[in-house]
N, C-alpha and C. Protein backbone atom coordinates (compact mmCIF):
# COMPACT_ATOMS: atom_id res chain seq x y z
N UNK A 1 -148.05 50.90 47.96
CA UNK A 1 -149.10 51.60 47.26
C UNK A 1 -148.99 53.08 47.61
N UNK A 2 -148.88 53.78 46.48
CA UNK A 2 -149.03 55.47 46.78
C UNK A 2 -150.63 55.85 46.11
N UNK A 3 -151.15 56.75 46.83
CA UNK A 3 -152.27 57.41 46.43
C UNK A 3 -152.18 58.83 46.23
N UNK A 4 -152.62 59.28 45.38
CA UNK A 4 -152.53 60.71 45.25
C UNK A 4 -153.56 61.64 44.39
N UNK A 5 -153.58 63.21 44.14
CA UNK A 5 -153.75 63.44 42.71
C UNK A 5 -152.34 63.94 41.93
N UNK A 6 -152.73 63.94 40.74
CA UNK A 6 -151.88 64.42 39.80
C UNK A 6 -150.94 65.56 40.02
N UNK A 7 -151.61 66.22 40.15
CA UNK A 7 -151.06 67.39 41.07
C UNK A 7 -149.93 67.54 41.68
N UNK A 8 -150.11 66.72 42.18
CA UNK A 8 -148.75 66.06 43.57
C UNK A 8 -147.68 65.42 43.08
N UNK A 9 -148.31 64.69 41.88
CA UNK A 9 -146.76 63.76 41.44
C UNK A 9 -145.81 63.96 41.57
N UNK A 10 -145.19 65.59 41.23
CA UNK A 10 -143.94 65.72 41.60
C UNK A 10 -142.95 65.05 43.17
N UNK A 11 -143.56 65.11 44.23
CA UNK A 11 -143.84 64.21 44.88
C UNK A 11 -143.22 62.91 44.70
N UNK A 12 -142.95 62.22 43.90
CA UNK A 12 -143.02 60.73 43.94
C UNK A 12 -141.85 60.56 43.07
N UNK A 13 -141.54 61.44 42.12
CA UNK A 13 -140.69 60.93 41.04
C UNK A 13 -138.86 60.86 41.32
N UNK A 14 -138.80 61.18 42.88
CA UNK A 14 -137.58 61.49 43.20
C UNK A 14 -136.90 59.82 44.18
N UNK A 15 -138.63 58.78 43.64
CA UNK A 15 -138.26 57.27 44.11
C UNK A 15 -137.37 56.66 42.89
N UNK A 16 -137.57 56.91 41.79
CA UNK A 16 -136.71 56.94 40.98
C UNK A 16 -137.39 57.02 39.55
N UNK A 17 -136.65 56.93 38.63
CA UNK A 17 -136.48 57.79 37.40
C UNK A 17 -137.72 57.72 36.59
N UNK A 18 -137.87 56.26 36.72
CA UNK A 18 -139.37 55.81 35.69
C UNK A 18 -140.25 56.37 36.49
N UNK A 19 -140.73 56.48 37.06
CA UNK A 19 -142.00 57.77 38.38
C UNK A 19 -142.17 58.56 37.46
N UNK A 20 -141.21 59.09 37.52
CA UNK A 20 -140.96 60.85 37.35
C UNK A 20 -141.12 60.66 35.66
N UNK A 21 -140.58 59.81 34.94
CA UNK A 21 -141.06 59.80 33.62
C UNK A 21 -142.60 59.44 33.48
N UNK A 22 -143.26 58.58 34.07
CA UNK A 22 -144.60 58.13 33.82
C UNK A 22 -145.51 59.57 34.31
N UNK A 23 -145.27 60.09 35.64
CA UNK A 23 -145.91 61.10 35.63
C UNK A 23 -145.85 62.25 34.78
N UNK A 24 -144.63 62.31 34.54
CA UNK A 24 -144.41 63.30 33.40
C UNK A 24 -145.19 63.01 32.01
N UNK A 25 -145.00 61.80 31.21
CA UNK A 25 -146.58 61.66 30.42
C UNK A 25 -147.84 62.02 30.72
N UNK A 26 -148.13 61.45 32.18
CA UNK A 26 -149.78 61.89 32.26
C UNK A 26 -150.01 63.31 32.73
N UNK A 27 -149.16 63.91 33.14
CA UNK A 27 -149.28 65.86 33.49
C UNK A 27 -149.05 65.91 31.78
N UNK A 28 -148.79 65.77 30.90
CA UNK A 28 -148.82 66.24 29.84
C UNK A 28 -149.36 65.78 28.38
N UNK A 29 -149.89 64.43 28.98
CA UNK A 29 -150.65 63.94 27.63
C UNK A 29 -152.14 64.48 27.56
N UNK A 30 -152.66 64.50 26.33
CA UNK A 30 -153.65 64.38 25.90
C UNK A 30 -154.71 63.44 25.59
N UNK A 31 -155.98 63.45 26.48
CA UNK A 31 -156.43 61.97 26.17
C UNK A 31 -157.11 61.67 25.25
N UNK A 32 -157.89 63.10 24.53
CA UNK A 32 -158.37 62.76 23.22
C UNK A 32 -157.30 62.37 22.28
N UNK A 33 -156.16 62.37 22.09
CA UNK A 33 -155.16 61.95 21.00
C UNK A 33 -154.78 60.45 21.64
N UNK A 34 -155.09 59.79 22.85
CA UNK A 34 -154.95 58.54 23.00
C UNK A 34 -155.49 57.61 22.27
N UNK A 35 -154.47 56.22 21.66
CA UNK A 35 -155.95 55.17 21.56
C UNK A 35 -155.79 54.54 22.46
N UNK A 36 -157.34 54.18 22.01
CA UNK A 36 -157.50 52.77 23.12
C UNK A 36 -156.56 51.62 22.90
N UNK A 37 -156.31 51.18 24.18
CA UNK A 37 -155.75 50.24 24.33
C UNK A 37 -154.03 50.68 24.49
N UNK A 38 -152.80 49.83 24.34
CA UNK A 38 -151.42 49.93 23.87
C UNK A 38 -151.07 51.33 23.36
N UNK A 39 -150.44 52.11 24.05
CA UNK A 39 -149.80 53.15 23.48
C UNK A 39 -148.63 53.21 24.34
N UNK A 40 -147.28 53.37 23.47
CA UNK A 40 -145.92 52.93 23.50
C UNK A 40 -145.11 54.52 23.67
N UNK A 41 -144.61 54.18 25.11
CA UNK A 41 -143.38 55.35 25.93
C UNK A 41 -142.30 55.19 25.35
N UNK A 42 -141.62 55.66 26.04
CA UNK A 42 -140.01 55.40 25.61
C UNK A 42 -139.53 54.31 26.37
N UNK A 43 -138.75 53.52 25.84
CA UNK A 43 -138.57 52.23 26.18
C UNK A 43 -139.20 51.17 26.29
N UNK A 44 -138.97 50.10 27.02
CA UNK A 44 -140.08 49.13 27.78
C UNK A 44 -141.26 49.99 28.01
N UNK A 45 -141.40 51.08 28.29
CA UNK A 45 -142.08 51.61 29.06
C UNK A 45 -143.71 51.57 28.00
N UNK A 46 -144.90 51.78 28.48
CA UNK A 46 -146.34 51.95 27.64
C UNK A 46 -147.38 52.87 28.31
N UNK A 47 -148.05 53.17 28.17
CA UNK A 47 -149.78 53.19 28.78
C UNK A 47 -150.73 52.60 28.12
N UNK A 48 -151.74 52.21 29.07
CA UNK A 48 -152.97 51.55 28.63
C UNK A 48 -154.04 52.65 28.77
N UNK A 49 -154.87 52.49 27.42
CA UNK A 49 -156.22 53.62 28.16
C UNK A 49 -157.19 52.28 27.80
N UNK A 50 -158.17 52.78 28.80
CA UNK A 50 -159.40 52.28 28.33
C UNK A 50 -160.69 52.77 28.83
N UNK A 51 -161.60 52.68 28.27
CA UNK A 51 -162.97 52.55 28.91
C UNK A 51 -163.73 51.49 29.13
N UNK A 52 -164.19 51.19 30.33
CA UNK A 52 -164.81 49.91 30.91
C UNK A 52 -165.66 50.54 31.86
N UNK A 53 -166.41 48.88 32.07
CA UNK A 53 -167.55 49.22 33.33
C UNK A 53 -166.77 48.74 34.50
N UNK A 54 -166.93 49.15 35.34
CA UNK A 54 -166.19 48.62 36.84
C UNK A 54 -166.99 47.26 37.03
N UNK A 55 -166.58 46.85 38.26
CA UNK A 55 -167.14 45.39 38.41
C UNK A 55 -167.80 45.34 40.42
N UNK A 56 -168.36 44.22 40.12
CA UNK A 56 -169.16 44.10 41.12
C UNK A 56 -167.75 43.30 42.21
N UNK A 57 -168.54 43.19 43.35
CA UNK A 57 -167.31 42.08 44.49
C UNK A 57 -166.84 40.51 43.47
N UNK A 58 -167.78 39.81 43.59
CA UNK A 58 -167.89 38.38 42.79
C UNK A 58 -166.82 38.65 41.55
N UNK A 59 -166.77 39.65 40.76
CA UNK A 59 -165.93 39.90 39.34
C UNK A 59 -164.29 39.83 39.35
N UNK A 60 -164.46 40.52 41.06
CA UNK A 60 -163.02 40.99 40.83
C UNK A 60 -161.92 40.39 40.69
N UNK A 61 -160.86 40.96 40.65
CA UNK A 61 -159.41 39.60 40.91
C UNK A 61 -158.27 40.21 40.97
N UNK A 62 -157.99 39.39 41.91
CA UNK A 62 -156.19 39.99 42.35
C UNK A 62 -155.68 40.24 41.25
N UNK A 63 -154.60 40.56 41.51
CA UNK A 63 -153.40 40.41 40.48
C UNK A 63 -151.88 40.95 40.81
N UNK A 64 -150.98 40.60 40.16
CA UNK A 64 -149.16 40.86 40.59
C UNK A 64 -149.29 40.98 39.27
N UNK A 65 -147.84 42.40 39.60
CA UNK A 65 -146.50 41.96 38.16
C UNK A 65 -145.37 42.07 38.77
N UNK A 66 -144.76 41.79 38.36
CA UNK A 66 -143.10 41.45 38.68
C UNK A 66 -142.19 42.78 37.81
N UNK A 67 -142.27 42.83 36.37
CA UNK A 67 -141.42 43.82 35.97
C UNK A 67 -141.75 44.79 35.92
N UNK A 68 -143.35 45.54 36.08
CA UNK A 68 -143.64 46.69 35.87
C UNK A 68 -143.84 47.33 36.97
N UNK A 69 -143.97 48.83 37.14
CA UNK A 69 -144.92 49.26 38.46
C UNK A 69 -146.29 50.04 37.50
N UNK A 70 -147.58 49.96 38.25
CA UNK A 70 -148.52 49.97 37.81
C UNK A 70 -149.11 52.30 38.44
N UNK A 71 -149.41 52.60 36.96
CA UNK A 71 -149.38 53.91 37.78
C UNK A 71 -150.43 54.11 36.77
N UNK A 72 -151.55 54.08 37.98
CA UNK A 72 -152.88 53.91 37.30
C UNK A 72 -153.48 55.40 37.67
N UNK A 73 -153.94 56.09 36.69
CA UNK A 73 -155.03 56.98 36.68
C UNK A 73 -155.99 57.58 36.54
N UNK A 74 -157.13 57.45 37.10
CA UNK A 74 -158.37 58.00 36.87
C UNK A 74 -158.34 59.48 35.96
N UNK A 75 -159.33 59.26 34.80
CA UNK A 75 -159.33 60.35 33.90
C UNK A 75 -160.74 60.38 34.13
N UNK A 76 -161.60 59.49 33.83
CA UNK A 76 -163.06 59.85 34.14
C UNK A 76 -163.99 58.52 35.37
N UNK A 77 -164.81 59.00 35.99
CA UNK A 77 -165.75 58.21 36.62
C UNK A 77 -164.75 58.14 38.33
N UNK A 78 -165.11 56.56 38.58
CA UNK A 78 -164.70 56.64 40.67
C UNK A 78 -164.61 55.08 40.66
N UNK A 79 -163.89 54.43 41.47
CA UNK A 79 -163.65 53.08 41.36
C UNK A 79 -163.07 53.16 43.16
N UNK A 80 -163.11 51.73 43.62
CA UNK A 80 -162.49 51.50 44.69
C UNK A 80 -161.24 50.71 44.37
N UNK A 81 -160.11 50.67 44.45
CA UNK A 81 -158.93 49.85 44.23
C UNK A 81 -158.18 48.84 45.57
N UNK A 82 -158.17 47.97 45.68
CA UNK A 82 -157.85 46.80 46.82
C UNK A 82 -156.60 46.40 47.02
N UNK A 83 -155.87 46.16 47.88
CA UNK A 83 -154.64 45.54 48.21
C UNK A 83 -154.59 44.99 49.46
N UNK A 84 -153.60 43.92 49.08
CA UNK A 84 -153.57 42.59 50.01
C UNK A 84 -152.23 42.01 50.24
N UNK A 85 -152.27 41.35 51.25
CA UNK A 85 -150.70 40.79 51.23
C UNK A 85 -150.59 39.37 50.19
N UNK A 86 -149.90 38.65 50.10
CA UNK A 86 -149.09 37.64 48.88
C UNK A 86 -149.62 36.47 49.57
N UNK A 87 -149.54 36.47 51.01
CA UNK A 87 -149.84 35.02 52.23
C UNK A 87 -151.26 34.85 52.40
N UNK A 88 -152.08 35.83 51.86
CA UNK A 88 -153.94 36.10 52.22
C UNK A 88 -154.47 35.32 51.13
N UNK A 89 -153.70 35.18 49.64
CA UNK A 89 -154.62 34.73 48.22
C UNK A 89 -153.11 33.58 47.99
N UNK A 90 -154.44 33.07 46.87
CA UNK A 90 -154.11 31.52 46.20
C UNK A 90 -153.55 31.84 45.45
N UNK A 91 -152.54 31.09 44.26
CA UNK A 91 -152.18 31.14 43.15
C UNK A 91 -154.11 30.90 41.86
N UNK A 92 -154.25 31.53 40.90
CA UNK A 92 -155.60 31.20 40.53
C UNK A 92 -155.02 31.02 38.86
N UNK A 93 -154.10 32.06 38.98
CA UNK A 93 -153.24 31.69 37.22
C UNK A 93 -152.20 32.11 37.48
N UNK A 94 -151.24 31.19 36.66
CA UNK A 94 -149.72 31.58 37.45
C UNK A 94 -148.79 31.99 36.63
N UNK A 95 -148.11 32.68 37.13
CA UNK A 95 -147.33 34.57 36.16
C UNK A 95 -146.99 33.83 34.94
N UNK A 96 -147.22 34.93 34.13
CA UNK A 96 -147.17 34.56 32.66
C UNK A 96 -146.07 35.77 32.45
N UNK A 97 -144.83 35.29 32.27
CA UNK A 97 -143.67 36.28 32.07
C UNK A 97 -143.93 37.84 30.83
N UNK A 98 -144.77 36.79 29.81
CA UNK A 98 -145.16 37.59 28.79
C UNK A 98 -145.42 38.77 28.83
N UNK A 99 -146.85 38.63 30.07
CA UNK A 99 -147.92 39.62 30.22
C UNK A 99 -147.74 40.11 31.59
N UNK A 100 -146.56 39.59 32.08
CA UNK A 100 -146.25 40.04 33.51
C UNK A 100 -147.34 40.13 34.42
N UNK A 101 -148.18 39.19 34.76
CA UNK A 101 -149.49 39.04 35.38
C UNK A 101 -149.18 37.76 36.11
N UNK A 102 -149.43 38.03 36.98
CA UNK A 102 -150.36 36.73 37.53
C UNK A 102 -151.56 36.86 38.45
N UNK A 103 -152.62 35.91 38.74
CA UNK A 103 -153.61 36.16 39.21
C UNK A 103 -154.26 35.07 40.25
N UNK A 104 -154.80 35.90 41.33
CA UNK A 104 -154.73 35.16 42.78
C UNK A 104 -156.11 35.38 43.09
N UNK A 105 -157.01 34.21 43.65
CA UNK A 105 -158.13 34.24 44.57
C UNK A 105 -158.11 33.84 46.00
N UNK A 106 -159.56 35.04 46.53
CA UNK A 106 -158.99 34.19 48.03
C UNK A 106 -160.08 35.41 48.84
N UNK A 107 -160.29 35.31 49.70
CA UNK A 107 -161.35 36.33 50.32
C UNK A 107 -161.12 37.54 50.98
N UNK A 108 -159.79 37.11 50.91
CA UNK A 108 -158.95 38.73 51.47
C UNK A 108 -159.58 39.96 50.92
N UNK A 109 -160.46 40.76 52.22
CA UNK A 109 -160.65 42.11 51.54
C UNK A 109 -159.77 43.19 51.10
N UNK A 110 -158.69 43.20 51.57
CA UNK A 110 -157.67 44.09 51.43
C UNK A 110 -158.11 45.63 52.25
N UNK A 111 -156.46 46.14 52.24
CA UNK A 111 -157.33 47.70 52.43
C UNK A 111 -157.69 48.38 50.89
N UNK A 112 -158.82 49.13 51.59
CA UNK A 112 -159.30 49.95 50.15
C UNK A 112 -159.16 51.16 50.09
N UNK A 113 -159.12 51.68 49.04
CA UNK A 113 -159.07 53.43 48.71
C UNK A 113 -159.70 53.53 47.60
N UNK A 114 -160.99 54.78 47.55
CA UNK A 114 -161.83 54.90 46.63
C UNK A 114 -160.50 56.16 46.02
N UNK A 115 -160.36 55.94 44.42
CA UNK A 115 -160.12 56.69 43.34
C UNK A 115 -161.11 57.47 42.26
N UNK A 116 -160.60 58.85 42.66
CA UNK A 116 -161.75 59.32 41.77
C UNK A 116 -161.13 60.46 40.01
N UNK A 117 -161.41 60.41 39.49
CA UNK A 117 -160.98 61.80 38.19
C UNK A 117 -159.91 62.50 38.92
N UNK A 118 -158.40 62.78 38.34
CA UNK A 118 -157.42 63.20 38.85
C UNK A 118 -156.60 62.53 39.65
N UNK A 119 -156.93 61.40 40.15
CA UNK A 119 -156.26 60.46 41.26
C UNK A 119 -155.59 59.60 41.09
N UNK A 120 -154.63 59.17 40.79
CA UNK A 120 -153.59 57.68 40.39
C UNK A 120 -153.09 56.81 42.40
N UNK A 121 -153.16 56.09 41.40
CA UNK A 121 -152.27 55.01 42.17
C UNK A 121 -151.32 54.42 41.73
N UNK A 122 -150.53 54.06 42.36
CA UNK A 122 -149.34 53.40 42.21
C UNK A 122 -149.02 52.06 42.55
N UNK A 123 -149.11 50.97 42.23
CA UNK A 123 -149.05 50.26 42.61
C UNK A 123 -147.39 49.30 42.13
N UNK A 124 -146.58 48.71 43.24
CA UNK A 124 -145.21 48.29 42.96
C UNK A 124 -145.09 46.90 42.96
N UNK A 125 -143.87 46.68 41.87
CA UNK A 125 -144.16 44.85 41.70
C UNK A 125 -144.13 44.52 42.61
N UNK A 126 -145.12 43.47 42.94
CA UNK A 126 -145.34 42.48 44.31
C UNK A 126 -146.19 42.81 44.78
N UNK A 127 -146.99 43.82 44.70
CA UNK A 127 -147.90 43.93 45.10
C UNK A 127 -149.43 43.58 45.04
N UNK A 128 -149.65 42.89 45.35
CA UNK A 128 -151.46 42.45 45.41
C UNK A 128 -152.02 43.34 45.48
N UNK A 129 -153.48 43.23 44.39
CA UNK A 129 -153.68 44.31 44.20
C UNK A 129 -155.48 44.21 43.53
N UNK A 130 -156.21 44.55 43.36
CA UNK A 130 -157.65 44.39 42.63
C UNK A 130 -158.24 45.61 42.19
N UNK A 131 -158.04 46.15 41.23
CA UNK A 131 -158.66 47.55 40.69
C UNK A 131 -160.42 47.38 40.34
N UNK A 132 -160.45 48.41 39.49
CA UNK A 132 -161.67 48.20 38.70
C UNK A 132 -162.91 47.82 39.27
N UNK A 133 -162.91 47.77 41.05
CA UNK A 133 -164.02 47.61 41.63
C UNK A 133 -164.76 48.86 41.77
N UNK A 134 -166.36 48.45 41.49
CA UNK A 134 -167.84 49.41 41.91
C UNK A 134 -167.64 50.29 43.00
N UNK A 135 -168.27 51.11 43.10
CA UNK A 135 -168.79 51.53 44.81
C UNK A 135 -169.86 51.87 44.16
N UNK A 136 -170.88 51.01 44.80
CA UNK A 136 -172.40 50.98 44.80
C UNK A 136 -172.64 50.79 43.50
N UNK A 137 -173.19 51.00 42.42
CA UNK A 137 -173.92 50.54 41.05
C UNK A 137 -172.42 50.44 40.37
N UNK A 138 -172.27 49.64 39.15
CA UNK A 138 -171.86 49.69 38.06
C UNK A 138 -171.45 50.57 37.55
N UNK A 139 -170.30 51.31 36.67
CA UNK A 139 -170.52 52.85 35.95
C UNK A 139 -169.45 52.73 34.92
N UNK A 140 -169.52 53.32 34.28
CA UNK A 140 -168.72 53.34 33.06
C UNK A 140 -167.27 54.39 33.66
N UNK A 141 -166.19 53.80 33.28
CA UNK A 141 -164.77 54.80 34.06
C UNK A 141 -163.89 55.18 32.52
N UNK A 142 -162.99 55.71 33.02
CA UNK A 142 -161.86 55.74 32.01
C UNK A 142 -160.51 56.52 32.58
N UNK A 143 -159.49 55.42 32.30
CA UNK A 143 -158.35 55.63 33.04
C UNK A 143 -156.99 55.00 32.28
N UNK A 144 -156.26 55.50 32.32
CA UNK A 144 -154.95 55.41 31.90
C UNK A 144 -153.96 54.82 32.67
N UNK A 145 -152.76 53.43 32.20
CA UNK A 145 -152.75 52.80 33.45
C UNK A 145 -150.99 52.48 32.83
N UNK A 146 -150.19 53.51 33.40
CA UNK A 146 -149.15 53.64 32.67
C UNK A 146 -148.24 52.14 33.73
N UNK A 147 -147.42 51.90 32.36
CA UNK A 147 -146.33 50.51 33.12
C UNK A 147 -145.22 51.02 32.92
N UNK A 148 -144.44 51.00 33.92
CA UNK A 148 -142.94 51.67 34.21
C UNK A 148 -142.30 50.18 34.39
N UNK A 149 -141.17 49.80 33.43
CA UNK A 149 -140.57 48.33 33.84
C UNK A 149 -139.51 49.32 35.21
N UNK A 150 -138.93 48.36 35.84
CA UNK A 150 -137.87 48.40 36.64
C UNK A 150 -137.21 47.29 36.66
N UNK A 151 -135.60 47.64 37.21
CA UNK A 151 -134.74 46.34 36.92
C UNK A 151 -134.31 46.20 35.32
């Protein structure tokens, strides 16, 4: 897991090529010209935007991908994001090659890092992982959650 702001990316993109391309979209996209949902990079490659409410503890849920790395960034609102090891959670739905997901329960708090407007994370296949969590009330976010395949 890398944490950062935007700012910094340069930073990161010298782990290799898709980095440095995904950050390079979000230092230069526009989010009013985004839609919601599916919007298509070069290659395999995409971003997701959306707007959602974050979620309470009870809501949340692991999750893995295998072909993508996950380079998530806060554009509006604050969320806490979770990670865990693979040996702490259950299988709860099991990887769907399709959607490159799979999804794990289990009580593992993980370590946390609150994300706020300007801040991405990174998250790398294999990694356990639970976004989209509250700190303190509910709130409406919006974030862009670019997938870099690798391999």
């Amino acid at each position: 897991m890398i944490v950062d702001k935007l700012e910094n990316a340069g930073r990161y993109g010298i782990l290799f090529e898709g980095l440095r391309k995904g950050f390079a979209f979000l230092r230069t996209m526009d989010v009013s010209k985004l839609e919601a949902g599916r919007n298509k990079l070069a290659g395999e490659d995409f971003a997701n935007f959306d707007t959602y409410m974050t979620r309470d503890e009870d809501e949340g849920r692991w999750e893995v991908h295998e072909k993508y790395v996950d380079i998530q960034y806060m554009v509006e609102g604050e969320e806490e994001m979770r990670v865990c090891e693979l040996d702490e959670v259950e299988v709860e739905e099991a990887y769907d090659e399709e959607k490159d997901i799979a999804f794990y329960e289990g009580e593992c708090r993980g370590s946390c890092v609150k994300v706020k407007a300007g801040e991405f994370v990174v998250f790398m296949p294999g990694e356990v992982h639970m976004p989209c969590m509250a700190i303190g009330e509910k709130r409406e976010n919006k974030k862009v959650v670019v997938k870099v395949r690798v391999g």
